[in-house]
Every structure is written in C-alpha cells, then in structure tokens.
Protein backbone atom coordinates (compact mmCIF):
# COMPACT_ATOMS: atom_id res chain seq x y z
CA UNK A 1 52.43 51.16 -7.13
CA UNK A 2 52.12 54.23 -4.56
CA UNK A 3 50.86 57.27 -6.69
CA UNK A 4 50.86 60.74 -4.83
CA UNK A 5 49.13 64.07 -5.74
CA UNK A 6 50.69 66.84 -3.75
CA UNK A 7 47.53 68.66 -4.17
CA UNK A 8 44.72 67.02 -2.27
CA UNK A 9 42.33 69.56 -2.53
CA UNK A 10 42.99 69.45 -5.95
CA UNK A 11 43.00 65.77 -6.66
CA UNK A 12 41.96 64.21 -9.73
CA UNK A 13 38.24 62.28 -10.24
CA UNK A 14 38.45 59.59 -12.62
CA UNK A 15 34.89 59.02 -13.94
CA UNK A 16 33.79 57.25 -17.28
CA UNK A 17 33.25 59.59 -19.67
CA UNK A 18 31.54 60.14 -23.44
CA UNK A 19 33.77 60.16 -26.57
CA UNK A 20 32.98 63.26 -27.38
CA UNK A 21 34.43 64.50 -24.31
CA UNK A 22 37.54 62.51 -24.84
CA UNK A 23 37.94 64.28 -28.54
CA UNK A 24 39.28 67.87 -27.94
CA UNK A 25 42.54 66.43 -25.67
CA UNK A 26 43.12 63.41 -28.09
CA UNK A 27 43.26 66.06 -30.53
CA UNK A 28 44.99 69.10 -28.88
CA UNK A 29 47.95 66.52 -26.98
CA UNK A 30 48.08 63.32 -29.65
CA UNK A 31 47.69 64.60 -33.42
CA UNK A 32 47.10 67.93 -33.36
CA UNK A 33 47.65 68.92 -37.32
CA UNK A 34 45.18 66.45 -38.15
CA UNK A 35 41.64 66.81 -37.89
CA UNK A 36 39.33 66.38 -35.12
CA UNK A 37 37.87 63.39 -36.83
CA UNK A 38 40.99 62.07 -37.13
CA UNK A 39 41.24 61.39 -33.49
CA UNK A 40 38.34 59.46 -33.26
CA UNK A 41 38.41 55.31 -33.20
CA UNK A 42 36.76 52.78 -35.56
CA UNK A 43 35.25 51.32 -32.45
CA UNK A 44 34.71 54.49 -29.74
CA UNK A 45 31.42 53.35 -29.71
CA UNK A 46 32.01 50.41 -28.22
CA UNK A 47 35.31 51.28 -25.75
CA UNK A 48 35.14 52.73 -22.25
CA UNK A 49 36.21 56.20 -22.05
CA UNK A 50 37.54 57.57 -18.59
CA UNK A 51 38.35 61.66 -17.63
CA UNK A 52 40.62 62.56 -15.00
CA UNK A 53 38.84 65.54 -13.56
CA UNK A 54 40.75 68.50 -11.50
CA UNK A 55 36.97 70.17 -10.11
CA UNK A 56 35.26 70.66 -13.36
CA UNK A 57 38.08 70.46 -15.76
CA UNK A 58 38.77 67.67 -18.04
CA UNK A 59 43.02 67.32 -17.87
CA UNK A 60 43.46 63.87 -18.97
CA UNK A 61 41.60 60.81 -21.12
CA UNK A 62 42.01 57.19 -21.59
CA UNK A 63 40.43 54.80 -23.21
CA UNK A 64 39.87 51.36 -23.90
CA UNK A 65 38.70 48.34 -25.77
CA UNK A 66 38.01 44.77 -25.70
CA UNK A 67 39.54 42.44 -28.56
CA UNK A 68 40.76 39.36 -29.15
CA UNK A 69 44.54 39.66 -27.46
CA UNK A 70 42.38 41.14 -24.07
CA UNK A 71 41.54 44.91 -23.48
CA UNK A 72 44.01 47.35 -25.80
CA UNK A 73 44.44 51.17 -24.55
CA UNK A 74 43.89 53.72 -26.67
CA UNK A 75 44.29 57.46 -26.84
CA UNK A 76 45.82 58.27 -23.57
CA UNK A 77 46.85 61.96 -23.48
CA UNK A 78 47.10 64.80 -20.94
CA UNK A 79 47.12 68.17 -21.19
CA UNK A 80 50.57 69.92 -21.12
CA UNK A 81 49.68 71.94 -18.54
CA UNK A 82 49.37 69.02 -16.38
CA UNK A 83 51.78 66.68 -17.34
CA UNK A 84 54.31 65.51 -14.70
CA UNK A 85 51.86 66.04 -11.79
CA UNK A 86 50.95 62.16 -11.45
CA UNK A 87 47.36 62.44 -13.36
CA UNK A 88 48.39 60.28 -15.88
CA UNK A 89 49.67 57.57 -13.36
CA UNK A 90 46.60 57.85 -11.68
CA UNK A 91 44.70 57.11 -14.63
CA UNK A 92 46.52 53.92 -15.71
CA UNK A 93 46.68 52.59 -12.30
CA UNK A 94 43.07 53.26 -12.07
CA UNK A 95 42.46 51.55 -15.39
CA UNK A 96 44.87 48.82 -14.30
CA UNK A 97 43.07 47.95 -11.12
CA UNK A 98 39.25 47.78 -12.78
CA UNK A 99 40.79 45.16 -14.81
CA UNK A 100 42.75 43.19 -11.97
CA UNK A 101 39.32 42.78 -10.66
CA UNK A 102 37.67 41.78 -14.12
CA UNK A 103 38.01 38.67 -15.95
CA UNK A 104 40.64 40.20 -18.74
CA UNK A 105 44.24 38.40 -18.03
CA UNK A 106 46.00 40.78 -20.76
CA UNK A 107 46.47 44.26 -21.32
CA UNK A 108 48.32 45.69 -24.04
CA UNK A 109 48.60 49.34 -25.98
CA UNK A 110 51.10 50.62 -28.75
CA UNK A 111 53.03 52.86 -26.74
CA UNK A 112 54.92 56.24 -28.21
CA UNK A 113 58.45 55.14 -27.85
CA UNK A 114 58.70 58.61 -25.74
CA UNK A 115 56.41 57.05 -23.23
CA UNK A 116 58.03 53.47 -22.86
CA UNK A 117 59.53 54.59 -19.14
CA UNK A 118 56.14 55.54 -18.64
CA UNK A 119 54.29 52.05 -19.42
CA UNK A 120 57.04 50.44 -18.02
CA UNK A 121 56.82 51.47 -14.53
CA UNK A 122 53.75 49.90 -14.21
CA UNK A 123 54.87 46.51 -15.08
CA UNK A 124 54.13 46.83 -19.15
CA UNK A 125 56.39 45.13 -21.19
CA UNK A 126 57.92 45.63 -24.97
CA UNK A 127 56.50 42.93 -27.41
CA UNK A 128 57.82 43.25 -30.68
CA UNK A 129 59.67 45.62 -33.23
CA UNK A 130 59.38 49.29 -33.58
CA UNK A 131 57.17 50.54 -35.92
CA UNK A 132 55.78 53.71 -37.01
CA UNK A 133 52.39 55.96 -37.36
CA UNK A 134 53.22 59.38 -39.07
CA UNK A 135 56.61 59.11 -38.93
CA UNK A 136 55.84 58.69 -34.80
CA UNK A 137 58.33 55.24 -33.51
CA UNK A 138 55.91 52.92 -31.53
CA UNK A 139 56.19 49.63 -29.55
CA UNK A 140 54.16 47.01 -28.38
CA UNK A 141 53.58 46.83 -24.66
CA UNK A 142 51.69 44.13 -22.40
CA UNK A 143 51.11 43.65 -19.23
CA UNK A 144 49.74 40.24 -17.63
CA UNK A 145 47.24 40.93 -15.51
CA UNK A 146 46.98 39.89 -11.55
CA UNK A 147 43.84 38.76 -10.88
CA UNK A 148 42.17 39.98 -7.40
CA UNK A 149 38.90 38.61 -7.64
C-alpha cells in the first residue's frame, strides 16, 4: 500500500515511544469521560508503544503486544485535528512492515466498527461476531502476515 503525505516538510516521524506519552491521546481521542487511568493497559509495560511525530508534536499513538494468537494492537488513536491526513495509515503500515520482517505470522486488534474500512484496507479481516465495550460495537480483525525476511 502507497501512503502519501501532501506535506513533506511536515511529514510524520514514527519513533517508539513511553506509555506515558501514549496516555493523554488514548485518553483525549478513545475514552475521554473516563479517567486517565482508565486508558492505560494491564500489560503497557510490556507492549511497544510508537508516536507519529509532526516536528515536536505527538498527533498519533499505537501500540502493541505479544500474546498467544501473535501481536494484538491496542490503543490506536489520532488527534482530531489530524485525522484524515494519512498519519494514521502511516502508522499501521509502519507497524505492519516491522512485523513482516519479524517472526510474528498473525496480527489481530478489536477494531471500532467505525474503523472497519480503515483496518480493512490494509488487508485486515473480520473474525467473529460483534460485540461491545461501553456500549461501543467492536469486531475482530486479523491479518496474516507476509513474511519478508
């Protein structure tokens, strides 16, 4: 997949970042009328966090986390004000790639039903029946990996 930024000076750095850095857009894009805390993972400690960065500015976060099925996304979010401007492709394609070239063959997250277009433009599949988180309708989506290694 071909992913363009119109704004080159202005392109996006992906860079692994902390999960405190990853907190404040979790919580102001994915739940915010629940606490801070609430946005945090059982197992941040042990995922890879990665920042899309416009110069200094944090606009987007993903991360993710080894388990049994393969390597699961979780809280992916970008800032409104940035939405629709490719970031957020950038950032799965980038996460996408690292793990083409790893030894993971599966890929999965439990996509917002809003963003199954989204997932599914890069190849992600729905597995399974809807189901719900705060009255929010989610599904299942994989992706077999192509290995390039």
């Amino acid at each position: 997949m071909c992913i363009l930024i119109n704004d080159v000076e202005h392109a996006p750095i992906i860079r692994l970042i902390t999960t405190e850095q990853a907190l404040p857009i979790r919580h102001r894009v994915l739940w915010p009328d629940k606490s801070i805390d609430d946005c945090r993972v059982e197992d941040d400690s042990s995922g890879e966090h990665f920042g899309a960065f416009i110069g200094d500015d944090l606009v987007c976060v993903a991360s993710i986390f080894q388990d049994e099925e393969g390597v699961r996304l979780r809280k992916f979010a970008t800032l409104p004000e940035y939405q629709g401007k490719g970031i957020g492709s950038l950032m799965l394609a980038h996460i996408i790639d690292k793990l083409n070239r790893s030894a993971v063959i599966y890929f999965w997250c439990d996509a917002r039903e809003s963003a199954q277009a989204f997932y599914g433009k890069f190849g992600m599949a729905i597995q399974g029946e809807r189901f719900y988180k705060a009255d929010i309708a989610y599904r299942k989506m994989s992706l077999a990996l192509k290995k390039t290694v």
